[in-house]
PDB file of N, CA and C in Angstrom:
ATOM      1  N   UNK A   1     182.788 104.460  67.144  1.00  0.00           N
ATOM      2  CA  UNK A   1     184.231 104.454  66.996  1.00  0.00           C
ATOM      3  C   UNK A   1     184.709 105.717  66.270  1.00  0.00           C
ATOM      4  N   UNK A   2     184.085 105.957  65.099  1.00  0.00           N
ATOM      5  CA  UNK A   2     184.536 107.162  64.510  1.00  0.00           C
ATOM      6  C   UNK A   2     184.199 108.491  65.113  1.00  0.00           C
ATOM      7  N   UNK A   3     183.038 108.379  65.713  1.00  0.00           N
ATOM      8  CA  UNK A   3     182.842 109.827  66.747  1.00  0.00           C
ATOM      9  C   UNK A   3     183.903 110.052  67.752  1.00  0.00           C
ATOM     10  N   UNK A   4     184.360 108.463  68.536  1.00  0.00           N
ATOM     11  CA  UNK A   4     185.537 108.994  69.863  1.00  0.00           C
ATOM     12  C   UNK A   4     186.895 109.421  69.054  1.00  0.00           C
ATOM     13  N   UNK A   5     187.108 109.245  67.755  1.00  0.00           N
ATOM     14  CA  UNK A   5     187.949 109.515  67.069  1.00  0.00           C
ATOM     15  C   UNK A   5     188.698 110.981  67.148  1.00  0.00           C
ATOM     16  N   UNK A   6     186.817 111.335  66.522  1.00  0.00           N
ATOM     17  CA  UNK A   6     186.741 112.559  66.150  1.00  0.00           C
ATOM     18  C   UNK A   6     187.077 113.316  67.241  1.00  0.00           C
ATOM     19  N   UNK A   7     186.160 113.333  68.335  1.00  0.00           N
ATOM     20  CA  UNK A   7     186.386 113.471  69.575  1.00  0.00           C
ATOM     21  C   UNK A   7     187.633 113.849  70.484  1.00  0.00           C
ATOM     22  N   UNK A   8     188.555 112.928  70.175  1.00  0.00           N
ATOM     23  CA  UNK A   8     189.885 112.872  70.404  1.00  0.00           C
ATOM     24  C   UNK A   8     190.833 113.636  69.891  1.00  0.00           C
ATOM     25  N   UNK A   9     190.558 113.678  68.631  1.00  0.00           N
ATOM     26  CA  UNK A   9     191.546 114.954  67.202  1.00  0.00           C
ATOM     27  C   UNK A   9     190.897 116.182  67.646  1.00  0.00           C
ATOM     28  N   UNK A  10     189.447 116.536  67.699  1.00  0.00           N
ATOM     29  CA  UNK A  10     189.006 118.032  68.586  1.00  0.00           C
ATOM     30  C   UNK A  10     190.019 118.542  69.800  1.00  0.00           C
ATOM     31  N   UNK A  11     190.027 117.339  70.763  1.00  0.00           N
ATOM     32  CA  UNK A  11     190.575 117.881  72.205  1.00  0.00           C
ATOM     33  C   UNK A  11     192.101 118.385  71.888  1.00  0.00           C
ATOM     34  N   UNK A  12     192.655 117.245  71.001  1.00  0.00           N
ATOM     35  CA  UNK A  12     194.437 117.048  70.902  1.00  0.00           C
ATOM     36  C   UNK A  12     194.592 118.907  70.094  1.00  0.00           C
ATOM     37  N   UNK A  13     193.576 119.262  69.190  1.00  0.00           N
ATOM     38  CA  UNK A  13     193.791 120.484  68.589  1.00  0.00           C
ATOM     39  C   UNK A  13     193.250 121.297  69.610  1.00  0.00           C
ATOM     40  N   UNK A  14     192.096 121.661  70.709  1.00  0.00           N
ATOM     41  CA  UNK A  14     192.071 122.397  71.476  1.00  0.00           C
ATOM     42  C   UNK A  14     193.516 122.372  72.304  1.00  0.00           C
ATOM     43  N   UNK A  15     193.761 121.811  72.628  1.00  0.00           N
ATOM     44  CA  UNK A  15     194.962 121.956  73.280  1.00  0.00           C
ATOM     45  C   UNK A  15     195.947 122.132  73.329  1.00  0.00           C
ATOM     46  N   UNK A  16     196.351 122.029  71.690  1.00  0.00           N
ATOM     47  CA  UNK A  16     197.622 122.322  71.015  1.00  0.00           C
ATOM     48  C   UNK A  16     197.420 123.724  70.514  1.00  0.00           C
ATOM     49  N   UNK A  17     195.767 124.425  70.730  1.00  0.00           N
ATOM     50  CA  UNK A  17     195.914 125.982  70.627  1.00  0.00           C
ATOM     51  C   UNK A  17     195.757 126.532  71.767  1.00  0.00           C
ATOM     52  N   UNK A  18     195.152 125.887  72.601  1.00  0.00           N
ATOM     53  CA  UNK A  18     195.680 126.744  74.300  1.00  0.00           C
ATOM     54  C   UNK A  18     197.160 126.576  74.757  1.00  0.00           C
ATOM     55  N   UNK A  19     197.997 126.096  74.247  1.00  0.00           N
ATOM     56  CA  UNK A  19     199.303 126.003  74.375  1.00  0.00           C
ATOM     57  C   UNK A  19     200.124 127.425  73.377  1.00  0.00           C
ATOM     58  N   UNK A  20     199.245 127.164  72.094  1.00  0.00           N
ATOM     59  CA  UNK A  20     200.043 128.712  71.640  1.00  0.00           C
ATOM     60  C   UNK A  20     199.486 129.759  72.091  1.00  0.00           C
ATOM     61  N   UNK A  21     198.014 129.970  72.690  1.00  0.00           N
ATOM     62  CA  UNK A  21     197.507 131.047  73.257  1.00  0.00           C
ATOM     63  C   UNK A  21     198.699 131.269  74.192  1.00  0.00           C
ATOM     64  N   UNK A  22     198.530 130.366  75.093  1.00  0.00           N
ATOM     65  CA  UNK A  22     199.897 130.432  76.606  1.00  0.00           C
ATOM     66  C   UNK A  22     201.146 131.266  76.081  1.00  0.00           C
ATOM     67  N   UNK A  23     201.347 130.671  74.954  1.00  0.00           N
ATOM     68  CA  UNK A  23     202.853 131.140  74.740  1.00  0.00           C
ATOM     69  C   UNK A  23     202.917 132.610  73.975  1.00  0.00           C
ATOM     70  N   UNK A  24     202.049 132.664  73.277  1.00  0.00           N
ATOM     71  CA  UNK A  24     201.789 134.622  72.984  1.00  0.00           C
ATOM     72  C   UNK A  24     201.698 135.175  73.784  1.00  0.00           C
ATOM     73  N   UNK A  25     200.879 135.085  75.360  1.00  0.00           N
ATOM     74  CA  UNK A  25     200.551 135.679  76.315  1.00  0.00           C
ATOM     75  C   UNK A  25     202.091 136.048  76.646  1.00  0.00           C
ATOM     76  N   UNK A  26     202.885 134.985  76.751  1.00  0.00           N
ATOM     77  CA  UNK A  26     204.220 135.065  77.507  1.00  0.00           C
ATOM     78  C   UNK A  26     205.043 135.772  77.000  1.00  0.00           C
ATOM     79  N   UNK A  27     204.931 135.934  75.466  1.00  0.00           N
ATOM     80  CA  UNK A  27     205.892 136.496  74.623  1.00  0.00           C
ATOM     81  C   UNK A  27     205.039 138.401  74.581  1.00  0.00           C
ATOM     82  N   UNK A  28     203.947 138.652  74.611  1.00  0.00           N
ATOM     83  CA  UNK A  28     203.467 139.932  74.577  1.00  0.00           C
ATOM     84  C   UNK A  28     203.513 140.288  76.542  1.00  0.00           C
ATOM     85  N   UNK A  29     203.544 139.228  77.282  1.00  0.00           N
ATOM     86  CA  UNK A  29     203.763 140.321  78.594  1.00  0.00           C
ATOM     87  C   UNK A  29     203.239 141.560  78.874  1.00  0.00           C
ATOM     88  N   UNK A  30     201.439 141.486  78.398  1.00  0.00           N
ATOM     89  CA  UNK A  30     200.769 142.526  78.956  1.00  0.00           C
ATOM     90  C   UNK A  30     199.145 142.151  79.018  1.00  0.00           C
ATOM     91  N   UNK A  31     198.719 141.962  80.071  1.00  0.00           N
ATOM     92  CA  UNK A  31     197.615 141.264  80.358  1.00  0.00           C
ATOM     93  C   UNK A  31     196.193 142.380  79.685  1.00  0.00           C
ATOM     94  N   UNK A  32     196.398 143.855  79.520  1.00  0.00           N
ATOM     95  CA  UNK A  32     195.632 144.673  79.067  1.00  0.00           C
ATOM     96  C   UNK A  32     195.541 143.868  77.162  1.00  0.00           C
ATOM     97  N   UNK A  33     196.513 144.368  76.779  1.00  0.00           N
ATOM     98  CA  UNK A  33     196.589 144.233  75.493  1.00  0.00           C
ATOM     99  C   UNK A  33     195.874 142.625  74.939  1.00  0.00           C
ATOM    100  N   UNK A  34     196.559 141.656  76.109  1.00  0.00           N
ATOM    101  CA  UNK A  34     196.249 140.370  75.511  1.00  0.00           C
ATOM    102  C   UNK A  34     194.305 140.200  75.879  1.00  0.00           C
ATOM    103  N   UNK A  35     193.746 141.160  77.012  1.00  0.00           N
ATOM    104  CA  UNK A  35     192.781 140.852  76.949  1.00  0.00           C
ATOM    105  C   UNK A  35     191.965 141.828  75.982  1.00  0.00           C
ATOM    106  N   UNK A  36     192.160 142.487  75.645  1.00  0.00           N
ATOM    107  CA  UNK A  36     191.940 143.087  74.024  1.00  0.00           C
ATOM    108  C   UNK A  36     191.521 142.330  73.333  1.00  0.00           C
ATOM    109  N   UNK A  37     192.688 141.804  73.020  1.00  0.00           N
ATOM    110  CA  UNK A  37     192.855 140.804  71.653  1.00  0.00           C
ATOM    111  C   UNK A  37     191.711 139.159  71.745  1.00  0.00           C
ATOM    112  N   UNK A  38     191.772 138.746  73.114  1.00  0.00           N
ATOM    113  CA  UNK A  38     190.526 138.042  73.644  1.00  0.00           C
ATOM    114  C   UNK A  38     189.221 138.336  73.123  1.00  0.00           C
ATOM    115  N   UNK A  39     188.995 139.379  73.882  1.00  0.00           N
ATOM    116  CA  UNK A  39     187.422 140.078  73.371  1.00  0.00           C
ATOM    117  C   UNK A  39     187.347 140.725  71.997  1.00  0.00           C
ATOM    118  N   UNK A  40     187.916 140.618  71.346  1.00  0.00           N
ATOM    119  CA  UNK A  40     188.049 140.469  69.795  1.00  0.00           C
ATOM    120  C   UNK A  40     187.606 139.647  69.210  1.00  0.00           C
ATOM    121  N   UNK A  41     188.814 138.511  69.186  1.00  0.00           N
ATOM    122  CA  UNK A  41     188.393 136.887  68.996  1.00  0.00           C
ATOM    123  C   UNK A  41     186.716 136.411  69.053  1.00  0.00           C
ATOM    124  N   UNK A  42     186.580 136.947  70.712  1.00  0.00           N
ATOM    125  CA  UNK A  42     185.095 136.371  71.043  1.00  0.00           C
ATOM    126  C   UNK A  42     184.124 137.445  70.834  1.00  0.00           C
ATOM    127  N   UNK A  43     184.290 138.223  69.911  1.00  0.00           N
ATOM    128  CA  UNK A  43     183.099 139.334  69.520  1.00  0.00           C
ATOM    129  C   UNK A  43     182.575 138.951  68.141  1.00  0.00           C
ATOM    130  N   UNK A  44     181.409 139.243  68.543  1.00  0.00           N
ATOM    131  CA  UNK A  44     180.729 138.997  66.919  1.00  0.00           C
ATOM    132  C   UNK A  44     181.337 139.299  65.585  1.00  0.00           C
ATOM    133  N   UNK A  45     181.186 139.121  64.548  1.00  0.00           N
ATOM    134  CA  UNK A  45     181.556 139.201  62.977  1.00  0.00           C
ATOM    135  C   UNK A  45     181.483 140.573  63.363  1.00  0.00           C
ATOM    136  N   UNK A  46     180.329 141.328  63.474  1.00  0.00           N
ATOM    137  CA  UNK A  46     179.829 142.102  63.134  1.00  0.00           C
ATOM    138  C   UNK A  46     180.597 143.617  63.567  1.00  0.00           C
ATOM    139  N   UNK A  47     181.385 143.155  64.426  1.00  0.00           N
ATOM    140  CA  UNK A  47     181.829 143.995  65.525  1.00  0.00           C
ATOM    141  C   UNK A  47     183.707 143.862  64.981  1.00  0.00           C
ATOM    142  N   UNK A  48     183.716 143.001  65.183  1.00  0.00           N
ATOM    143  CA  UNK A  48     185.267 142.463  64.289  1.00  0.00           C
ATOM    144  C   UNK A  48     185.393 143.188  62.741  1.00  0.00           C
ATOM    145  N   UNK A  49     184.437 142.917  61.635  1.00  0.00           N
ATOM    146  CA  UNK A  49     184.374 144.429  61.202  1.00  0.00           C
ATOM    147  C   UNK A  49     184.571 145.927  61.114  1.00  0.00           C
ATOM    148  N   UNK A  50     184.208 146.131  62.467  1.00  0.00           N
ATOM    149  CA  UNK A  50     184.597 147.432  62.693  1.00  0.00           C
ATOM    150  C   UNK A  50     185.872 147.248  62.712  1.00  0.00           C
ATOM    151  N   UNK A  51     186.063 146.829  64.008  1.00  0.00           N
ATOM    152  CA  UNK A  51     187.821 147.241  64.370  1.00  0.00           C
ATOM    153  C   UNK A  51     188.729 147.295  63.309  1.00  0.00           C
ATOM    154  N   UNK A  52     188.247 145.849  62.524  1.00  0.00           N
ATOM    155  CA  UNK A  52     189.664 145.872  61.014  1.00  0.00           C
ATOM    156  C   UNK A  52     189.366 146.786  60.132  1.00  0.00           C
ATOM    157  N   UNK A  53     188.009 147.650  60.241  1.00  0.00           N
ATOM    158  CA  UNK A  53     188.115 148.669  59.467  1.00  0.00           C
ATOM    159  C   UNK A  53     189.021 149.724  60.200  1.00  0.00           C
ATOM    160  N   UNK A  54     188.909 150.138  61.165  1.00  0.00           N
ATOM    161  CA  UNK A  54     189.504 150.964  61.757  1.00  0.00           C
ATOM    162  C   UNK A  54     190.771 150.583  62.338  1.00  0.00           C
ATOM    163  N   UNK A  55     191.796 149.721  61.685  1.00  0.00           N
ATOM    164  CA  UNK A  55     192.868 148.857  62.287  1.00  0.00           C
ATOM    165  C   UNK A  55     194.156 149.760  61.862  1.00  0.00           C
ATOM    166  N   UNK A  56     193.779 150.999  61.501  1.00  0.00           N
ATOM    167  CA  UNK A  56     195.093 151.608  60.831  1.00  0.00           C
ATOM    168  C   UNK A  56     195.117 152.216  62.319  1.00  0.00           C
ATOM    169  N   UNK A  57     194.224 152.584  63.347  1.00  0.00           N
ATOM    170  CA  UNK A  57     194.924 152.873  64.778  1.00  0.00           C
ATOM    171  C   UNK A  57     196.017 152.672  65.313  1.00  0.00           C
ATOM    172  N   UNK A  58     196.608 153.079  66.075  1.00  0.00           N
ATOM    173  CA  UNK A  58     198.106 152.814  67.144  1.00  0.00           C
ATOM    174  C   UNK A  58     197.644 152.623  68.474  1.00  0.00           C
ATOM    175  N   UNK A  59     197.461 151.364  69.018  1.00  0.00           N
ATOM    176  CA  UNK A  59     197.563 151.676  70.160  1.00  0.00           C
ATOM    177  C   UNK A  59     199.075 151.972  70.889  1.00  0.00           C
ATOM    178  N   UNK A  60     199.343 152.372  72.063  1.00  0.00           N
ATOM    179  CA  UNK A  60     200.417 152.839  72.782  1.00  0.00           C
ATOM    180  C   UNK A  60     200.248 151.994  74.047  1.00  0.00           C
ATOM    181  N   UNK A  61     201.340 151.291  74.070  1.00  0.00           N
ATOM    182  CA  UNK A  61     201.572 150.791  75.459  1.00  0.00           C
ATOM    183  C   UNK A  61     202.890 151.224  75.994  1.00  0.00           C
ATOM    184  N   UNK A  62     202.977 150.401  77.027  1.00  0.00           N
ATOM    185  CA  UNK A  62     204.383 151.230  78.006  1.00  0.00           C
ATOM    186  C   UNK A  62     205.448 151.308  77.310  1.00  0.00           C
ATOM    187  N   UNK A  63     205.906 150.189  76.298  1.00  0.00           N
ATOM    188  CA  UNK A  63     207.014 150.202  75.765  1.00  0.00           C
ATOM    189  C   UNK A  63     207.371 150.408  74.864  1.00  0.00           C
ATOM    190  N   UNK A  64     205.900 150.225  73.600  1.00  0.00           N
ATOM    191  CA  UNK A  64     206.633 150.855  72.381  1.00  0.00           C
ATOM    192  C   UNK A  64     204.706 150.869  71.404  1.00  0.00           C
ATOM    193  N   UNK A  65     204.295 151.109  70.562  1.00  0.00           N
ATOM    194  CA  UNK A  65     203.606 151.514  69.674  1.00  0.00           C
ATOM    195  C   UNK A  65     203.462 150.223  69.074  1.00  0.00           C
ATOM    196  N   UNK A  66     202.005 149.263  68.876  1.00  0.00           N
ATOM    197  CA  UNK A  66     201.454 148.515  68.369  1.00  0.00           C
ATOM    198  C   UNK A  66     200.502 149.135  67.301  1.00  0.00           C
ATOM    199  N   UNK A  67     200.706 148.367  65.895  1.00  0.00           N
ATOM    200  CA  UNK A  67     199.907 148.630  64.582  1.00  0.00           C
ATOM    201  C   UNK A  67     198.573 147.699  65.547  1.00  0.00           C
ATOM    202  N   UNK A  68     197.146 148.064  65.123  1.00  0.00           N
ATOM    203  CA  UNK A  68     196.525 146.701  66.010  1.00  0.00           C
ATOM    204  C   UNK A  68     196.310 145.692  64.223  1.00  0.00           C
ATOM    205  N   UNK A  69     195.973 145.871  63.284  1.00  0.00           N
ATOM    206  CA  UNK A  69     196.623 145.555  61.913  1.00  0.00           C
ATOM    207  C   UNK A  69     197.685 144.235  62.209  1.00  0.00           C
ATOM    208  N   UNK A  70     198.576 144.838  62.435  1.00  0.00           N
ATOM    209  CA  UNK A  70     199.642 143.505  62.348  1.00  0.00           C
ATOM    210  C   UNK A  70     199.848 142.847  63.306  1.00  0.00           C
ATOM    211  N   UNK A  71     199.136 143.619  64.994  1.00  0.00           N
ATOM    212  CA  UNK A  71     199.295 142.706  65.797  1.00  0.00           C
ATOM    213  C   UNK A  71     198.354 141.644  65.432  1.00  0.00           C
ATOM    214  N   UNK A  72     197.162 141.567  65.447  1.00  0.00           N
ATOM    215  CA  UNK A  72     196.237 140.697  65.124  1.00  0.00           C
ATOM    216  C   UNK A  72     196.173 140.105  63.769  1.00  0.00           C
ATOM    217  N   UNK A  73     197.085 140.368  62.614  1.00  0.00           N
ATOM    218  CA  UNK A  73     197.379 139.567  61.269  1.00  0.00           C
ATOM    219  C   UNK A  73     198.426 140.020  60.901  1.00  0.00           C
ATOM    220  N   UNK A  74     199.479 138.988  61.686  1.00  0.00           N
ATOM    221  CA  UNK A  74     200.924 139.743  61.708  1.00  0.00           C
ATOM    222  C   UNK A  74     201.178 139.157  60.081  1.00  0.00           C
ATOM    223  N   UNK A  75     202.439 139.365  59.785  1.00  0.00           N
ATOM    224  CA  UNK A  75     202.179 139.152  57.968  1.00  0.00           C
ATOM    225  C   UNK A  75     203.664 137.962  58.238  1.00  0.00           C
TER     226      UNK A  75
END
């Protein structure tokens, strides 16, 4: 009983964060950038390291100049 519980509160929170994934995607409207930010997420510690060391970068997209810093820990 307490495992399907558990079980149940896992899925209801997977799903209530693939719903805000959905909705960042929609609100950033750029499939490059958002898959960036993907393979981030799913990269090792070790590697995620780097980048936030090196997060004072700019990337440049079509429309205007992203900190990657605040995109990824907006304040």
């Amino acid at each position: 009983m307490i495992h399907s519980m558990f079980t149940s509160s896992l899925n209801e929170e997977v799903k209530s964060l693939e719903e805000d994934i959905e909705a960042v995607k929609d609100k950033v409207d750029d499939p490059v950038i958002c898959e960036k930010v993907r393979q981030f997420v799913y990269a090792p510690n070790e590697i995620q390291a780097i980048y936030k060391s090196d997060s004072g970068t700019v990337l440049s997209t079509k429309r205007e100049h992203i900190e990657v810093n605040s995109f990824i820990h907006p304040s």
